[in-house]
Protein backbone atom coordinates (compact mmCIF):
# COMPACT_ATOMS: atom_id res chain seq x y z
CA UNK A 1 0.00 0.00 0.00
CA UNK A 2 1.45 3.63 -0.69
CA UNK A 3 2.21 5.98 1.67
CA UNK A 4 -0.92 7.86 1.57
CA UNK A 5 -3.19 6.08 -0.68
CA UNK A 6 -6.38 7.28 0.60
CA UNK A 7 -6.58 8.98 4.46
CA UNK A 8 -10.15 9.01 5.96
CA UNK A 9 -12.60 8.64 3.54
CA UNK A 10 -15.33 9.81 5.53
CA UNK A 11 -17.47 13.02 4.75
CA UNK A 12 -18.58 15.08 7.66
CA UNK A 13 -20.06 18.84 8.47
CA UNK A 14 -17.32 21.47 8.34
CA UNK A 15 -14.93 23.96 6.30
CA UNK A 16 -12.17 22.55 4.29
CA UNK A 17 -9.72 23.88 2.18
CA UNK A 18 -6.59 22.47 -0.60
CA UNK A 19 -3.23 23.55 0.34
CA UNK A 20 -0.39 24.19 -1.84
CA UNK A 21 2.61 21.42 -1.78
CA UNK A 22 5.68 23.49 -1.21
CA UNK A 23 7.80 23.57 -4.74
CA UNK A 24 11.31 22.58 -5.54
CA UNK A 25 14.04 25.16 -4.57
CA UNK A 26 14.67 27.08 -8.24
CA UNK A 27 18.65 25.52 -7.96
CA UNK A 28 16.73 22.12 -9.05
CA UNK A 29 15.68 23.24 -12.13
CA UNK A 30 15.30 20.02 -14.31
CA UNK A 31 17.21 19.55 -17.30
CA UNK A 32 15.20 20.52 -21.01
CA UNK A 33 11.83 18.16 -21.78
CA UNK A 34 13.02 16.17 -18.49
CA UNK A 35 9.45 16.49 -17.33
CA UNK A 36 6.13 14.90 -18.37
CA UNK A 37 3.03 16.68 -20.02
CA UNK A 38 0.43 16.29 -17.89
CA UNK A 39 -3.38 15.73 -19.37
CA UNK A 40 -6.39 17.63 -17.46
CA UNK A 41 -8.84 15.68 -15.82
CA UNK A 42 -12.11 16.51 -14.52
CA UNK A 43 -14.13 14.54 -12.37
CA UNK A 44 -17.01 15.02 -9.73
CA UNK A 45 -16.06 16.53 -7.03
CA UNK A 46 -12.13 17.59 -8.58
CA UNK A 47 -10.09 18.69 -11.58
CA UNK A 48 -6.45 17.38 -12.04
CA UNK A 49 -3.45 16.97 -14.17
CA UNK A 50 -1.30 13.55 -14.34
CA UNK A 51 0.37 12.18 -17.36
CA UNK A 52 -0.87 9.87 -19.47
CA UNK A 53 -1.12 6.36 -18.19
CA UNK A 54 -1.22 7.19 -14.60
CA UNK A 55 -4.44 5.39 -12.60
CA UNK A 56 -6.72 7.60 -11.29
CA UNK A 57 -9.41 7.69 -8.64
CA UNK A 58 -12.02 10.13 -7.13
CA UNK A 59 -14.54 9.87 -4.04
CA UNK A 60 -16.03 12.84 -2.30
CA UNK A 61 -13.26 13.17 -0.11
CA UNK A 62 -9.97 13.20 -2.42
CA UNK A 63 -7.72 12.06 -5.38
CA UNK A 64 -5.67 9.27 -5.63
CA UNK A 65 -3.29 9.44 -8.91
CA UNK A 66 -0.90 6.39 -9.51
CA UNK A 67 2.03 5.65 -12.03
CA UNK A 68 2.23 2.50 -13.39
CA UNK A 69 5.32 1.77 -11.53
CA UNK A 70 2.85 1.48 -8.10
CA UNK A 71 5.37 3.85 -5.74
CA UNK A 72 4.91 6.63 -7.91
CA UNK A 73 2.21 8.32 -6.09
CA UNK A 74 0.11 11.98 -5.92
CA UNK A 75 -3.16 12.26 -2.81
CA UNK A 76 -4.99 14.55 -1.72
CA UNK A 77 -7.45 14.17 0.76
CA UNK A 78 -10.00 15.78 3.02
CA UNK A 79 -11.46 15.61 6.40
CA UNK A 80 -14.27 18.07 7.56
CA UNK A 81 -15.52 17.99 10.73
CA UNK A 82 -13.66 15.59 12.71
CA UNK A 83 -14.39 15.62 16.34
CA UNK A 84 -11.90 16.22 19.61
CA UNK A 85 -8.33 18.17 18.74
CA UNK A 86 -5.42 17.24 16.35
CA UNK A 87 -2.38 19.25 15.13
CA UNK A 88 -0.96 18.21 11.53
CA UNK A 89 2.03 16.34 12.90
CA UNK A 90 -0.87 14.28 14.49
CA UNK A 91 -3.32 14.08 12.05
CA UNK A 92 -0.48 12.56 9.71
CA UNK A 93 1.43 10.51 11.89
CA UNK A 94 -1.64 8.89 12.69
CA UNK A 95 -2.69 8.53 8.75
CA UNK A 96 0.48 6.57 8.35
CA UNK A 97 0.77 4.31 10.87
CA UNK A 98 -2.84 2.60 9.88
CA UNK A 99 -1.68 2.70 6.29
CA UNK A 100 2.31 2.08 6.20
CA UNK A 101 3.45 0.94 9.39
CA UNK A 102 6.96 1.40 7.83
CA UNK A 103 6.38 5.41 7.42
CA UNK A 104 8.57 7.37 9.13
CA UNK A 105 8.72 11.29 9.07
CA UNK A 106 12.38 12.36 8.78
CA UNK A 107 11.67 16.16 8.68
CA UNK A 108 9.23 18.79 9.13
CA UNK A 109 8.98 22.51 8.09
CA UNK A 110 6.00 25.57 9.58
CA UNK A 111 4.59 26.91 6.89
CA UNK A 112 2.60 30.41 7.21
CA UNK A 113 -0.98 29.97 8.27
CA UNK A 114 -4.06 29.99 5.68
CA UNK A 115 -7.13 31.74 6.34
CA UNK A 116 -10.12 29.61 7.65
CA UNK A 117 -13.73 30.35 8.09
CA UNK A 118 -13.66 29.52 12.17
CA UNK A 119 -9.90 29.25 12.72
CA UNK A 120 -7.19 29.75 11.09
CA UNK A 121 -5.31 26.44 8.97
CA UNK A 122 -2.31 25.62 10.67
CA UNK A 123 -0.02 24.17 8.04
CA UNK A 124 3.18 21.65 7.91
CA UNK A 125 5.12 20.08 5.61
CA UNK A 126 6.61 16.44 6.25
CA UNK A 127 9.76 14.24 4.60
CA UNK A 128 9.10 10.61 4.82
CA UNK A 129 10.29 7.17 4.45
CA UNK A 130 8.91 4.27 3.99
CA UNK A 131 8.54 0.72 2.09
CA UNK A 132 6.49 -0.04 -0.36
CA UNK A 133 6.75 -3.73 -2.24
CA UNK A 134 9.76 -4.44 -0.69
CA UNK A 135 11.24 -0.78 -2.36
CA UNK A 136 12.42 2.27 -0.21
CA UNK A 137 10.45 5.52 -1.08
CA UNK A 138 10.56 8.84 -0.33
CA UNK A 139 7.51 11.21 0.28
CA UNK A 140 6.97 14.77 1.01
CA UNK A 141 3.07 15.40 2.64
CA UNK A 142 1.66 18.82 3.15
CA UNK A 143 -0.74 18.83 5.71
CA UNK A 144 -3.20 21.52 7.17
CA UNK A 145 -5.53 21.69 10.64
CA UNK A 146 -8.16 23.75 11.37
CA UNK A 147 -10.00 23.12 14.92
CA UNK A 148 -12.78 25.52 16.60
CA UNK A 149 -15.05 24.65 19.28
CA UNK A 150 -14.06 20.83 19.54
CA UNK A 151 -14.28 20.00 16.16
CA UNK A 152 -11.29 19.92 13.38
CA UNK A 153 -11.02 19.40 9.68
CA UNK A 154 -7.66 18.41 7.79
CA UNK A 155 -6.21 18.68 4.39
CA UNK A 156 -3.67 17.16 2.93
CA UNK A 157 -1.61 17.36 -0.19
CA UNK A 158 1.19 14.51 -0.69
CA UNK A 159 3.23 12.84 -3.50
CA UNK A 160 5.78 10.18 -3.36
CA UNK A 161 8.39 8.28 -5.40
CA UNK A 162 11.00 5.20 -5.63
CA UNK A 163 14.62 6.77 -4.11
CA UNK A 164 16.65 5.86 -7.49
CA UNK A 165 13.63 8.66 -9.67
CA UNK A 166 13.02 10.73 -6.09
CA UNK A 167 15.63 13.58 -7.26
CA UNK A 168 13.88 13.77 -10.56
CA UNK A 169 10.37 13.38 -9.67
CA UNK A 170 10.45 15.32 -6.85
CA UNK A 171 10.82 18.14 -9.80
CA UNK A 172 7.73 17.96 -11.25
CA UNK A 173 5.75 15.86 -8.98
CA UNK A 174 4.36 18.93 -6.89
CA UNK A 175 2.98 20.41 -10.19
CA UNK A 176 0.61 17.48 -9.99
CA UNK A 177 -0.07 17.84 -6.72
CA UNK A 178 -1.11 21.19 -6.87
CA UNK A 179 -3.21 20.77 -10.18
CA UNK A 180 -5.95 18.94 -7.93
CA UNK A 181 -8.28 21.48 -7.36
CA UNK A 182 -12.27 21.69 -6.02
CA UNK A 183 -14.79 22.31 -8.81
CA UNK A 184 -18.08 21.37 -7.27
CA UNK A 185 -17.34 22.63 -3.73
CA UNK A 186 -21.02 22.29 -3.18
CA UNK A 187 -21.08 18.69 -2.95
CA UNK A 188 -17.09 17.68 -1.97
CA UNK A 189 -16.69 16.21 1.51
CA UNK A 190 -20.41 16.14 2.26
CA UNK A 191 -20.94 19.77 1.88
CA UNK A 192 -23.95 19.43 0.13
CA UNK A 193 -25.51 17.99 3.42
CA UNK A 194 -24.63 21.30 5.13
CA UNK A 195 -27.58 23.60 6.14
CA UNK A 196 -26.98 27.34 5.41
CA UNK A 197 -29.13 30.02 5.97
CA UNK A 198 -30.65 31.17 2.56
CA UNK A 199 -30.70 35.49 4.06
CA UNK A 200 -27.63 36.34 2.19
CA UNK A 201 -26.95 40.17 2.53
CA UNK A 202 -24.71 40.01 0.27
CA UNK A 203 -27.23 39.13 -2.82
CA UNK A 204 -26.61 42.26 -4.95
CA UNK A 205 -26.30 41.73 -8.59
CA UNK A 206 -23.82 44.62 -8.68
CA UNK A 207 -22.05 44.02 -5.72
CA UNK A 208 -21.54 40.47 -7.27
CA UNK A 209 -19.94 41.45 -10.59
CA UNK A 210 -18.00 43.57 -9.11
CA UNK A 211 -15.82 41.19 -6.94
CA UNK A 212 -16.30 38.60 -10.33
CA UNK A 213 -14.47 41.14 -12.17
CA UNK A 214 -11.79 41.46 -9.24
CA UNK A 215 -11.34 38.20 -8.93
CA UNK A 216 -10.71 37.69 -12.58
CA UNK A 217 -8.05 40.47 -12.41
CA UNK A 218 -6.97 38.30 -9.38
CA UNK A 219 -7.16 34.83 -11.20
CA UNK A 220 -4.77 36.14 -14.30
CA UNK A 221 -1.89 37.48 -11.27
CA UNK A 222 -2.37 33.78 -9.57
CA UNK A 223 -2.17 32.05 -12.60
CA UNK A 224 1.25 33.74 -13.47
CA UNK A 225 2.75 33.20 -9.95
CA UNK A 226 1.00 29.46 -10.41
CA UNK A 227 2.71 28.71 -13.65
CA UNK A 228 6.39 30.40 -12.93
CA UNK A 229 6.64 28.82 -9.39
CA UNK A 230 5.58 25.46 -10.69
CA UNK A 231 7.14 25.22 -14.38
CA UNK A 232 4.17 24.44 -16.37
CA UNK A 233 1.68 26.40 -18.23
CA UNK A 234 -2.18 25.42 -18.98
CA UNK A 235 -2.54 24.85 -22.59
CA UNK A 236 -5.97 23.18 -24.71
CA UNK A 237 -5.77 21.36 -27.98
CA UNK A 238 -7.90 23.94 -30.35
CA UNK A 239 -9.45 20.74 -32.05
CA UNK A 240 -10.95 18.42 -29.23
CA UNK A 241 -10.98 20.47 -25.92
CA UNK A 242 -8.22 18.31 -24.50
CA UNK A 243 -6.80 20.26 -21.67
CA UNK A 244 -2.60 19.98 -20.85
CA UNK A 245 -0.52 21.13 -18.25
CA UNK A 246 3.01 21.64 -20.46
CA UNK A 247 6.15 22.05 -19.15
CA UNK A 248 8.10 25.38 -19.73
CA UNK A 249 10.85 24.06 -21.33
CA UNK A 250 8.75 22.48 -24.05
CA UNK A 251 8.61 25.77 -25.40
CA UNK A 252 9.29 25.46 -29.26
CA UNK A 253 10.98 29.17 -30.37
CA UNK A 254 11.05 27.77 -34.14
CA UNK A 255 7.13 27.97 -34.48
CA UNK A 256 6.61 30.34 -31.42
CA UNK A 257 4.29 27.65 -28.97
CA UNK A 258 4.04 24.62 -27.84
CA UNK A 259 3.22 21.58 -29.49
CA UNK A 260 0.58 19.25 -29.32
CA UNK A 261 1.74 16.34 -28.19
CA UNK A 262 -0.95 14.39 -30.37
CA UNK A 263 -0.61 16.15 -33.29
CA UNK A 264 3.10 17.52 -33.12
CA UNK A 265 2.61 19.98 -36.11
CA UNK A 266 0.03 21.74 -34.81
CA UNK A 267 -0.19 24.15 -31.77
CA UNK A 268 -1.74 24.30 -28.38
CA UNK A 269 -3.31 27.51 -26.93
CA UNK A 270 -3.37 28.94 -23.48
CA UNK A 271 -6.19 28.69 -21.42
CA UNK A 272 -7.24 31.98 -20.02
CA UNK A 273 -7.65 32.34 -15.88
CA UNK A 274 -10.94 30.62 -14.88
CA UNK A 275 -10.86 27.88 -17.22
């Protein structure tokens, strides 16, 4: 079993939130077309990237993405409404030892706190160890807490790979990890069974496109920090809709774009914030 294969599938009342994996340092840039295009997925509750051939599975509560190797892994996971206390050193230590006894976490960095809706998210970032089929692997796990009045929910955001590929993969590896994003936040982790209060002050048709138009304007700067930090830009095949995540470096100067990797003589566009 990997290192985090799944981690608490069970939906519950609560806030939740997907935290960014912490990127390679920039002195790890990886060599040119060292890393994979990665196709766009969208499922139920999530949209992600992996590259083609990689398994793939969705429930309510996360995404599991799998080479075909079986230790090269990307999770994420959520946990709303969890009851009693937990930090993320907890919440993960406890994660592994039902799933890996072998797991061990070798380091651990603070990262800044993230805005919640009762408290704020407390946020770590773990190295690990462990065994899987009889292979040592490597893992890094981002993990976030956020606990008010006796109740917690947790995030986490974790990929993972043999030792012998770890200093590649570990280059390109948090771009997939970060691609998995919320689309139907309505429904994810058993939101949808939420009650809320249907007086909304805030239901001004004016007031409304106004912060839409801000946070476009705020989508295009994210995108941009997105895409430099993580080395890959969000391209769509003109002809079918097929969505790619494209490594920098595959820049082609000789025809000005990027290729499509299906039809190598013909180019990709960029997908505009949003989509």
């Amino acid at each position: 079993m990997t290192v985090v294969a799944s981690i608490m599938r069970t939906a519950a009342v609560g806030c939740f939130a997907i935290l960014l994996v912490a990127p390679a340092s920039a002195a790890d840039a990886p060599a040119l077309s060292s890393r994979p295009v990665l196709e766009q997925h969208q499922g139920r509750y999530f949209r992600w990237a992996a590259p083609r051939g990689w398994s793939m599975n969705e429930t309510t509560n996360g995404v599991d993405l799998g080479a075909p190797d079986g230790k090269t892994v990307v999770s994420s996971a959520l946990l709303v409404g969890g009851f009693g206390q937990m930090t993320p050193r907890g919440f993960i230590g406890a994660t592994l030892r039902q799933l890996n006894p072998s797991a061990q976490i070798v380091g651990t960095q603070r990262l800044p706190n993230q805005p919640g809706i009762l408290a704020p998210w407390i946020v770590e970032d773990f190295a690990i160890t462990a065994t899987v089929q009889g292979a040592p692997v490597r893992a890094q796990a981002t993990v976030g807490v956020s606990a008010a009045y006796g109740r917690y929910s947790a995030a986490v955001m974790m990929y993972q790979a043999p030792v012998a590929s770890w200093p590649q993969a570990r280059l390109w590896l948090p771009a997939v990890a970060q691609s998995i994003t919320v689309t139907n936040p309505r429904q994810v982790a058993g939101q949808d069974q939420v009650m809320l209060p249907r007086n909304n002050p805030l239901d001004n048709s004016g007031l409304i496109e106004s912060w839409r138009q801000k946070g476009l304007s705020e989508d295009r700067i994210s995108q941009g920090r997105r895409e430099g930090t993580m080395g890959y830009t969000r391209m769509q095949d003109p002809q079918t809709g097929r969505r790619y995540n494209v490594p920098l470096e595959a820049y082609d100067g000789t025809v000005g774009g990027y290729r499509n990797p299906v039809r190598p003589t013909e180019l990709l566009r960029k997908l505009p914030p949003g989509e």
